[in-house]
Protein backbone atom coordinates (compact mmCIF):
# COMPACT_ATOMS: atom_id res chain seq x y z
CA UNK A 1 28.46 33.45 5.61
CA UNK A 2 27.69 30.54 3.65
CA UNK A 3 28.53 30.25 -0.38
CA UNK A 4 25.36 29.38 -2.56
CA UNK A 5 25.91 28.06 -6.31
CA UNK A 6 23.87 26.39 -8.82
CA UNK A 7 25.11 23.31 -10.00
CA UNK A 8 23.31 22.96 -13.47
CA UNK A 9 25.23 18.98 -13.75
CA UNK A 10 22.21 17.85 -12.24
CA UNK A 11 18.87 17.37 -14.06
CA UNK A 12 16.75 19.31 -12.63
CA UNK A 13 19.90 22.02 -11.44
CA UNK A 14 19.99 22.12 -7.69
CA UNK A 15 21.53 24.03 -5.22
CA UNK A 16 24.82 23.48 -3.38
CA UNK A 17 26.68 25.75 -0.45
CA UNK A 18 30.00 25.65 1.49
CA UNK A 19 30.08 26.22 4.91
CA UNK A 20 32.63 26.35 8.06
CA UNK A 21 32.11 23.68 10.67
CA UNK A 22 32.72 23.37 13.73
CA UNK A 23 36.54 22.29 13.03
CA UNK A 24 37.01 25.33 10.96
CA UNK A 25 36.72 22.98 8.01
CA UNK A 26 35.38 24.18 4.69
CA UNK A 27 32.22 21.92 4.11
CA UNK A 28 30.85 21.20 0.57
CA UNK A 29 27.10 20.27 1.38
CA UNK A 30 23.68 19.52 -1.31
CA UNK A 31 21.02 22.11 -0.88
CA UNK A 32 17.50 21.47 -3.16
CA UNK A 33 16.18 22.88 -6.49
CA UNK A 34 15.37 25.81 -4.35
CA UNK A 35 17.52 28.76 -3.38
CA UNK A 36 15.57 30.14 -0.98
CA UNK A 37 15.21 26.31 1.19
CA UNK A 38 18.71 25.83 0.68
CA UNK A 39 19.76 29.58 1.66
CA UNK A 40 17.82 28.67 5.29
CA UNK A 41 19.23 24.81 5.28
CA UNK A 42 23.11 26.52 5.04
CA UNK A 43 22.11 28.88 7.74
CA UNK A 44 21.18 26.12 10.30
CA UNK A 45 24.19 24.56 9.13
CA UNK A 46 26.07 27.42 10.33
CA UNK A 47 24.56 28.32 13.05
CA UNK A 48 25.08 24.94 14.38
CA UNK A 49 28.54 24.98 13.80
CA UNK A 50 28.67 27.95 15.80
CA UNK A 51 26.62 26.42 18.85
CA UNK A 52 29.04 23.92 18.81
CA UNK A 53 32.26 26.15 18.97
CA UNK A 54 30.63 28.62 21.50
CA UNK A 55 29.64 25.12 23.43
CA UNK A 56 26.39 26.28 23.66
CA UNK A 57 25.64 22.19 22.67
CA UNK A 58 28.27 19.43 22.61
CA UNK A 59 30.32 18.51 19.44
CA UNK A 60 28.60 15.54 17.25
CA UNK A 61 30.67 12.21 17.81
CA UNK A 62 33.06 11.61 14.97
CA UNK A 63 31.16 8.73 13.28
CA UNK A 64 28.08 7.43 14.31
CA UNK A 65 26.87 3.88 15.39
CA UNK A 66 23.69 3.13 12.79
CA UNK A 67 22.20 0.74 15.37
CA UNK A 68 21.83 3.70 17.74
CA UNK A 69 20.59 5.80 15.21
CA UNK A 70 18.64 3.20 13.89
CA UNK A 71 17.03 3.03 17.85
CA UNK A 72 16.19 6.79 17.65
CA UNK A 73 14.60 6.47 14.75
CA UNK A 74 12.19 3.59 15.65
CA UNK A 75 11.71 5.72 18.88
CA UNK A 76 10.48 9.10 17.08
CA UNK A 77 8.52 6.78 14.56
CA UNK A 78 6.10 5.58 17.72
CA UNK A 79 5.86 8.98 18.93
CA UNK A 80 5.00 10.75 16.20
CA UNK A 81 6.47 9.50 12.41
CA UNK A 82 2.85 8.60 11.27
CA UNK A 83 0.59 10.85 9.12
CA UNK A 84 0.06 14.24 10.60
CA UNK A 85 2.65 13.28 13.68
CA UNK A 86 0.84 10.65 15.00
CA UNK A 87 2.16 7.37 16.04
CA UNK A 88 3.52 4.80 13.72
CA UNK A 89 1.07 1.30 14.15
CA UNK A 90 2.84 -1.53 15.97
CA UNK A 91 2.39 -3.39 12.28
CA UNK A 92 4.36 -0.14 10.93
CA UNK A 93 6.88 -0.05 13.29
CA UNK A 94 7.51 -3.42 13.19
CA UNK A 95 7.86 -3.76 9.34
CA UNK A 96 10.14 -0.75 9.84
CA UNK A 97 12.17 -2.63 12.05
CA UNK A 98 12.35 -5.60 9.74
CA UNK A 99 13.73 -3.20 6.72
CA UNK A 100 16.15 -1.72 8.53
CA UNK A 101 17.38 -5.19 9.88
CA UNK A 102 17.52 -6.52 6.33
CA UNK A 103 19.73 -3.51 5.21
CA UNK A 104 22.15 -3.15 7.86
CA UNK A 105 22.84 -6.81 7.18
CA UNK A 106 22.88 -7.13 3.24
CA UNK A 107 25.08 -3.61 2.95
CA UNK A 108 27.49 -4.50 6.10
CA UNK A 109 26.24 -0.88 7.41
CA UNK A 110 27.98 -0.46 11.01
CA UNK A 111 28.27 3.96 10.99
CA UNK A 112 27.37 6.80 8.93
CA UNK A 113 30.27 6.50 6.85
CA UNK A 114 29.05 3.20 5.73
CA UNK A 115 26.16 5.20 4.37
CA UNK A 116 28.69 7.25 1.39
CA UNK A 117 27.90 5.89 -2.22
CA UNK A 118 25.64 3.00 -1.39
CA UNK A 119 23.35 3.80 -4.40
CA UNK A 120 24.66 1.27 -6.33
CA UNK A 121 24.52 -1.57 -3.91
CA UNK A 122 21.64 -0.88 -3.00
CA UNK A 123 20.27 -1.01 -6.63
CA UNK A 124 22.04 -4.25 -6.95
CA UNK A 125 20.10 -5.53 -4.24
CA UNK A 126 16.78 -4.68 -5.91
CA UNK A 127 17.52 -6.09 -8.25
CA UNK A 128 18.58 -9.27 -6.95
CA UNK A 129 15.04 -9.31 -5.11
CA UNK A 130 13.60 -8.68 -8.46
CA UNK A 131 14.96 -12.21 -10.03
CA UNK A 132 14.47 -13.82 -6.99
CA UNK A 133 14.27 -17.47 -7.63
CA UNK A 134 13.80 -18.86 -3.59
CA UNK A 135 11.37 -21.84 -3.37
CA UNK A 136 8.55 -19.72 -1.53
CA UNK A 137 8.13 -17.64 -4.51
CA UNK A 138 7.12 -20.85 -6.45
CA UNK A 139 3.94 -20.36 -7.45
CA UNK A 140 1.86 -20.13 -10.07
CA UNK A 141 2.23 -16.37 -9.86
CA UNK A 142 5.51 -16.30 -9.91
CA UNK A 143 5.84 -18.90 -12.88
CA UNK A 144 3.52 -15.74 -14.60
CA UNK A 145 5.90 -13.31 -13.56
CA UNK A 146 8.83 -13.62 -12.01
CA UNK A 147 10.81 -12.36 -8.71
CA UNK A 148 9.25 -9.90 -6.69
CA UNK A 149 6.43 -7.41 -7.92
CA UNK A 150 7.55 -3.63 -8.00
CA UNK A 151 5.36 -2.77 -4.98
CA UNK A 152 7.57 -5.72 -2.88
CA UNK A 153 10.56 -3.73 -4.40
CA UNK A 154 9.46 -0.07 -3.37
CA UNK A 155 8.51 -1.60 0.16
CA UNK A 156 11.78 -2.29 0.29
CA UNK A 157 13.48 0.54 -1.11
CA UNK A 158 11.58 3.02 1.29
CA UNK A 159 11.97 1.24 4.27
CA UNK A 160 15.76 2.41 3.63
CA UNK A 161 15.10 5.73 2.03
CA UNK A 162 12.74 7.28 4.67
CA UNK A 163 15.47 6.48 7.48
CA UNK A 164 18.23 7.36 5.37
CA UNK A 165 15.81 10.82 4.87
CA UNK A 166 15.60 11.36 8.28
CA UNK A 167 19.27 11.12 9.13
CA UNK A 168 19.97 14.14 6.48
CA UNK A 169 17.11 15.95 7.97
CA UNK A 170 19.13 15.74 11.55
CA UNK A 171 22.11 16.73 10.03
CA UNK A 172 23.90 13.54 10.87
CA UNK A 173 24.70 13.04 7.38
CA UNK A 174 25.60 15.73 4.63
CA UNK A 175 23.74 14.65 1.85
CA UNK A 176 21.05 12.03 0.59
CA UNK A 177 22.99 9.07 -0.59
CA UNK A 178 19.81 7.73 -2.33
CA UNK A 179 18.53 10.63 -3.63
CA UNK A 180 18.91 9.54 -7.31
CA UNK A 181 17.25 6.08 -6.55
CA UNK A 182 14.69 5.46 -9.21
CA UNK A 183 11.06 4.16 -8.62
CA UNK A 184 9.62 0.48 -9.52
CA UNK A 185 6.54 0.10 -11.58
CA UNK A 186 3.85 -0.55 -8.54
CA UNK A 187 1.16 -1.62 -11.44
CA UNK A 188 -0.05 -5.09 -10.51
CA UNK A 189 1.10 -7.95 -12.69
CA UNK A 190 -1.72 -10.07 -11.53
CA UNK A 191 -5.34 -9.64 -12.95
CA UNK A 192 -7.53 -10.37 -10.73
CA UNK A 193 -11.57 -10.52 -12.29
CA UNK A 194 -14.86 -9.53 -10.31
CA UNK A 195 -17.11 -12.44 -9.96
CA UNK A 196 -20.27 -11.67 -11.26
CA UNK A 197 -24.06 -11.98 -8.98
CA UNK A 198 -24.25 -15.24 -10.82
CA UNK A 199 -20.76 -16.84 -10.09
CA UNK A 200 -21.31 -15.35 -6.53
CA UNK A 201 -24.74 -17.55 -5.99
CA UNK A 202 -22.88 -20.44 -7.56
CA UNK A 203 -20.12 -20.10 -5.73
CA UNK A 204 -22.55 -20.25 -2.11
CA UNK A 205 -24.48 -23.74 -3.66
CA UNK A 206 -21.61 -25.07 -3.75
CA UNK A 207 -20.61 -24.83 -0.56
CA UNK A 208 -24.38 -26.54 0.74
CA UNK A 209 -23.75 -30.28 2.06
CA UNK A 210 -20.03 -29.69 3.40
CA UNK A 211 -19.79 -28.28 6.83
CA UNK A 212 -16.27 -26.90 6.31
CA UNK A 213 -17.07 -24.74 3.39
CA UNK A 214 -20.63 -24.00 4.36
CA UNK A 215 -18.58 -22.44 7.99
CA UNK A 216 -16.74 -20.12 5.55
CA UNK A 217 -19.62 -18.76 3.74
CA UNK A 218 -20.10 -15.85 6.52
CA UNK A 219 -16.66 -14.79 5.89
CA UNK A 220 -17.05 -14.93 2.12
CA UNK A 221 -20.06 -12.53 2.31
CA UNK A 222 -18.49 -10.14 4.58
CA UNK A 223 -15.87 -9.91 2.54
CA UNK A 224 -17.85 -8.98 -0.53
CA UNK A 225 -20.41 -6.80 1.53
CA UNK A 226 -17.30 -4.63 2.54
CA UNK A 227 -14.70 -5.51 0.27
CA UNK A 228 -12.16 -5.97 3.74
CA UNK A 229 -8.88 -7.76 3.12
CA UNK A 230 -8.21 -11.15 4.60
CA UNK A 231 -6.11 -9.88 7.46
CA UNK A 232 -8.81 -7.20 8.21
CA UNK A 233 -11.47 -9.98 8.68
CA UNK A 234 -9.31 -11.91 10.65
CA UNK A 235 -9.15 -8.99 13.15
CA UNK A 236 -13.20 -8.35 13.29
CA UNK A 237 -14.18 -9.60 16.97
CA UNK A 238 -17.94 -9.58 18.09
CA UNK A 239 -17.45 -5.63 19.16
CA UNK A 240 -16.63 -4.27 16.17
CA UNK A 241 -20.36 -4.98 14.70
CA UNK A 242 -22.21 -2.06 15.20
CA UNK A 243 -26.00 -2.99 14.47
CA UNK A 244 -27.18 0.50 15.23
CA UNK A 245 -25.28 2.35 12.82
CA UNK A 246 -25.19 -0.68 10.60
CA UNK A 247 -21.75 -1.55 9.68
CA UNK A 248 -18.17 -2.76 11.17
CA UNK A 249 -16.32 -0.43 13.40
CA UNK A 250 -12.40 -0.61 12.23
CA UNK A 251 -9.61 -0.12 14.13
CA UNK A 252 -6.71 2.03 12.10
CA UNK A 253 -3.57 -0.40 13.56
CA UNK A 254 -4.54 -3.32 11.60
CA UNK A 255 -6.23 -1.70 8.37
CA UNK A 256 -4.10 -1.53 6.01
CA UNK A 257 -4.51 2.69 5.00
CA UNK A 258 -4.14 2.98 9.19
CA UNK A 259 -6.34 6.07 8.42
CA UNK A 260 -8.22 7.15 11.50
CA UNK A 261 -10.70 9.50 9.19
CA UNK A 262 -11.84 5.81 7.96
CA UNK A 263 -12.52 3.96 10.90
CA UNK A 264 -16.23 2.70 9.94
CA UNK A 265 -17.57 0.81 6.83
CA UNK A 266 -21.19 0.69 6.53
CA UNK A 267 -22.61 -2.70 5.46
CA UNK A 268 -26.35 -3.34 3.77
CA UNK A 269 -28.96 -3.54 6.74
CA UNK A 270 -30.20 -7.29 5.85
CA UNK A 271 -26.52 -8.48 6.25
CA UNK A 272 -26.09 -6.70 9.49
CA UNK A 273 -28.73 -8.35 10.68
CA UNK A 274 -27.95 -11.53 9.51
CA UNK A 275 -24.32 -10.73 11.41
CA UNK A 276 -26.08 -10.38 14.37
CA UNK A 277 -28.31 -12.95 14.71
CA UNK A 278 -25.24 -15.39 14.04
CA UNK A 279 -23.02 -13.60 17.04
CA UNK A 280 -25.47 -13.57 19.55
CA UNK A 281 -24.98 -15.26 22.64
CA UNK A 282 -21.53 -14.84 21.92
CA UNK A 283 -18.71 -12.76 23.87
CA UNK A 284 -17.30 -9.18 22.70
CA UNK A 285 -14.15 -10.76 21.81
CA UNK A 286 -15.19 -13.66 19.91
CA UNK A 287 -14.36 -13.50 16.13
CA UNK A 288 -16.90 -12.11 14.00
CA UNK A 289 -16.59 -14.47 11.40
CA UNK A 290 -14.51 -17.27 10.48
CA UNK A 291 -11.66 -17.61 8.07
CA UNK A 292 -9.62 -20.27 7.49
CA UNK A 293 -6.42 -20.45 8.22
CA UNK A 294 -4.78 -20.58 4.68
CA UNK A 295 -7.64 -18.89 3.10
CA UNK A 296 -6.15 -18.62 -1.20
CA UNK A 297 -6.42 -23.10 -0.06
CA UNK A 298 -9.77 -23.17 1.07
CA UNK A 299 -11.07 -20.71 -1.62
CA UNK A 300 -9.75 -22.68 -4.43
CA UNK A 301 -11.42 -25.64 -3.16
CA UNK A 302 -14.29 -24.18 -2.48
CA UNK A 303 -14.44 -22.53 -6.16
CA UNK A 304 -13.76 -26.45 -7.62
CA UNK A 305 -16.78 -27.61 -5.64
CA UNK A 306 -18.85 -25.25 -7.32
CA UNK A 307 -17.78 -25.62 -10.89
CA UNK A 308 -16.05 -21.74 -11.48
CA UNK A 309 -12.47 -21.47 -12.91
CA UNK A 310 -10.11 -19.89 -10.73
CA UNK A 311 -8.15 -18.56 -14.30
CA UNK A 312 -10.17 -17.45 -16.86
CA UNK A 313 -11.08 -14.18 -19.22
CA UNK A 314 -10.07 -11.08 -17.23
CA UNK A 315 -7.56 -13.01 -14.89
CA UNK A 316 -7.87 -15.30 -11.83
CA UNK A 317 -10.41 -15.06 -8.42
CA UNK A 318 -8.44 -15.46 -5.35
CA UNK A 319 -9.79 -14.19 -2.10
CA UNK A 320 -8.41 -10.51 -3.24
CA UNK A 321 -10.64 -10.71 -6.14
CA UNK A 322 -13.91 -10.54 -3.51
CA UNK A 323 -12.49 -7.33 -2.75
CA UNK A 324 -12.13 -6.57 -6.72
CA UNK A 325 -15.67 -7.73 -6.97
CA UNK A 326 -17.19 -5.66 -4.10
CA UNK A 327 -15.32 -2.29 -5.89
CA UNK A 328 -16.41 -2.97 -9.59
CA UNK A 329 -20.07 -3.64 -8.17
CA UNK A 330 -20.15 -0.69 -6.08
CA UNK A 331 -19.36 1.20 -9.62
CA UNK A 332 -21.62 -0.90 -11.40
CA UNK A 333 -24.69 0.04 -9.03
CA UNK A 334 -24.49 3.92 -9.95
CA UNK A 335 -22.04 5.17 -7.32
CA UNK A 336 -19.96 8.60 -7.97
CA UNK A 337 -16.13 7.88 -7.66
CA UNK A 338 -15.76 9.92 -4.39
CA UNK A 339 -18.37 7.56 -2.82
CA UNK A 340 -16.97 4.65 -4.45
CA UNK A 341 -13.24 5.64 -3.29
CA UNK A 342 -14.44 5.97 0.61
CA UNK A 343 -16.15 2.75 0.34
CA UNK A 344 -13.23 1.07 -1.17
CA UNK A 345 -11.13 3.05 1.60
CA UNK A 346 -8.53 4.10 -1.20
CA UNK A 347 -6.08 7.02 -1.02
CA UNK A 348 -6.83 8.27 -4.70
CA UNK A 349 -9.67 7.66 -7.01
CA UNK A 350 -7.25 6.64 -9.92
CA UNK A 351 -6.37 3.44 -7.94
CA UNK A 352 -10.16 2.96 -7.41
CA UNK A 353 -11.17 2.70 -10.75
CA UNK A 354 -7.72 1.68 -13.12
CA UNK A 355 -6.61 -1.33 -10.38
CA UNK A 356 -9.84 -2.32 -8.88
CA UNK A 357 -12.83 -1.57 -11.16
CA UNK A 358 -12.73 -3.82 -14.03
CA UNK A 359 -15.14 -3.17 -16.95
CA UNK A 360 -16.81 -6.27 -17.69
CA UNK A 361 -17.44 -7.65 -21.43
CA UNK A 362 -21.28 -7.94 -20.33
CA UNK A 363 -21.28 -4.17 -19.48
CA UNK A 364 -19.53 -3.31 -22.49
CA UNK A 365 -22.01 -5.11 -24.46
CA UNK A 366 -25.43 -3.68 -22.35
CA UNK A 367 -23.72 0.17 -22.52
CA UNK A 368 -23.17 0.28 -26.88
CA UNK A 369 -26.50 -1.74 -27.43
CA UNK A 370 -28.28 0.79 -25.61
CA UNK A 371 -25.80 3.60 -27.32
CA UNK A 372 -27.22 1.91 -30.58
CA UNK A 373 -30.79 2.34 -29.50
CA UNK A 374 -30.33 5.95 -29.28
CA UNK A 375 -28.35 6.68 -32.35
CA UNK A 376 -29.74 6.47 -35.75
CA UNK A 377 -26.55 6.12 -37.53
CA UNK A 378 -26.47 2.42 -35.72
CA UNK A 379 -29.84 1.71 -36.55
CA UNK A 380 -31.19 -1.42 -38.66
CA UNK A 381 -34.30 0.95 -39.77
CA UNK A 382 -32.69 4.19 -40.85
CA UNK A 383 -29.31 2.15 -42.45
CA UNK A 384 -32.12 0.33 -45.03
CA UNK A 385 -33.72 3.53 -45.47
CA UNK A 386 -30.94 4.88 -46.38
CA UNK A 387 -30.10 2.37 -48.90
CA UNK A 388 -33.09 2.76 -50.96
């Protein structure tokens, strides 16, 4: 029978057991802050041990090859490590696959043993990516601040933790090894502004009189009829219009939420029909719309021609700020939060409105003049009335 104690060390105090293995060895092993999960994690414990001596299933190889493991992992990922047991997205599982390349290689990690104490290499990686001074980072963000942003960072940091997670929750190893490793800020460092209905029409007369920028005007309003990323316009082929339902069908293994609940965003009827007039004649798998190959490039440029400052009061426009825009004017046109969080296709409606909505000095200034106009305290009338 396995030992439970409380080991109160630990903030919050968690529960640890000993066990017999296999061997007849006295194992030391980390439950959770709860007696009752770690009371039925000892007992499979056990009662593996025991499978194993009855032979009931073959004794566990004495250390462990990580790139095999690292191979099951990427297999049970496909099959069914996505939300709700589905299927990672190729994107997924490759990005997976490029983690766990990067830390086998900057940790030296060969077997499981490798895997004992790495908490503090691995934090000294981090960090390392969070200084980073490589050439590619050399721009003007990065002059603003710095190496990586925190969300890089925690990209990084789970791609490690979720397969070091899943070897504890197979048993292969004893205990979490990153367990204690803290969270980066995800907050974005740059502030992106929402072009206003004015900067957006002189943004589009600018483009009149030069066929290369009047080509990526299509993609432009798309992009701030439906607030889709870049990478999510560059995927839209002729098929994924729907006129009838008027909107764009999307495909949940190259949006970025890969949420299959989400996989239509409905688009004002005039546009639609603008969208179809311009794809017809063509085939199903022609792109929808154009965009150009280095888009941030041919935004700036197009931004110059029309005479609007890419930095300015409330942060820069870059072609993630037409997605800012679309969010701050679906608030702006009356929208509840729920509807403006499925539009925006956003897991939480505090990411909706604190990252994307952006309360505009204009706004401000319309909401307390018309606050004045209904309080007497701020009015011109009753303050000289009550001065005499």
């Amino acid at each position: 029978m396995a030992h439970l104690y409380l080991d109160k060390r630990t903030n919050p105090p968690v529960w640890r057991f000993q066990y017999m293995d296999h061997t007849g060895r006295r194992i030391s092993a980390t439950g959770t802050t709860s007696k009752r999960e770690t009371e039925a994690l000892a007992q499979r414990r056990e009662t593996h041990a025991r499978e194993i001596r009855d032979q009931i299933i073959p004794a566990p190889k004495p250390d462990l090859l990580i790139s095999e493991l690292a191979e099951d992992y990427i297999a049970w990922g496909d099959s069914q490590g996505g939300h709700r047991g589905r299927p990672w997205s190729p994107r997924v599982s490759e990005r997976h696959r490029y983690y766990l390349r990067f830390w086998t290689s900057k940790l030296n990690l060969r077997t499981v043993k490798d895997l004992k104490g790495i908490q503090p290499r691995v934090e000294a990686v981090l960090r390392k990516l969070q200084r980073d001074e490589s050439p590619r980072l050399k721009t003007h963000t990065k002059k603003l601040i710095g190496g990586r942003a925190g969300k890089t960072l925690r990209n990084y940091a789970d791609g490690l933790k979720s397969f070091v997670h899943w070897l504890y929750t197979r048993e292969y190893i004893d205990a979490d090894p990153l367990r204690g490793l803290g969270r980066f800020d995800t907050t974005p460092r740059t502030r992106r502004r929402a072009l206003t209905a004015e900067e957006i029409q002189q943004l589009f007369e600018g483009l009149k009189g030069d066929p290369r920028s009047e080509a990526r005007r299509l993609g432009y309003e798309l992009a701030l009829c439906s607030g889709l990323r870049v990478s999510e316009l560059r995927s839209l082929r002729v098929r994924h219009l729907d006129v009838e339902r008027g909107g764009i069908i999307l495909d949940p293994d190259w949006t970025k939420n890969h949420n299959p609940d989400q996989t239509f965003q409905p688009l004002p009827r005039a546009f639609v029909e603008r969208l179809a007039a311009h794809v017809k004649g063509k085939s199903l798998n022609e792109k929808l719309v154009y965009v150009a190959r280095d888009a941030a490039t041919a935004l700036d440029i197009d931004l110059n021609r029309a005479g609007l400052m890419k930095w300015g009061p409330g942060g820069k426009v870059d072609f993630h700020a037409l997605r800012v825009a679309y969010i701050t004017h679906v608030i702006e046109s009356g929208a509840d939060i729920k509807t403006a969080q499925t539009l925006a296709r956003h897991s939480s409606p505090q990411l909706t409105l604190n990252i994307y909505t952006k309360a505009r000095p204009e706004r401000l200034r319309s909401t307390v003049e018309q606050l004045g106009a209904l309080l007497p305290c701020a009015s011109g009338a009753q303050a000289e009335v009550a001065h005499a």
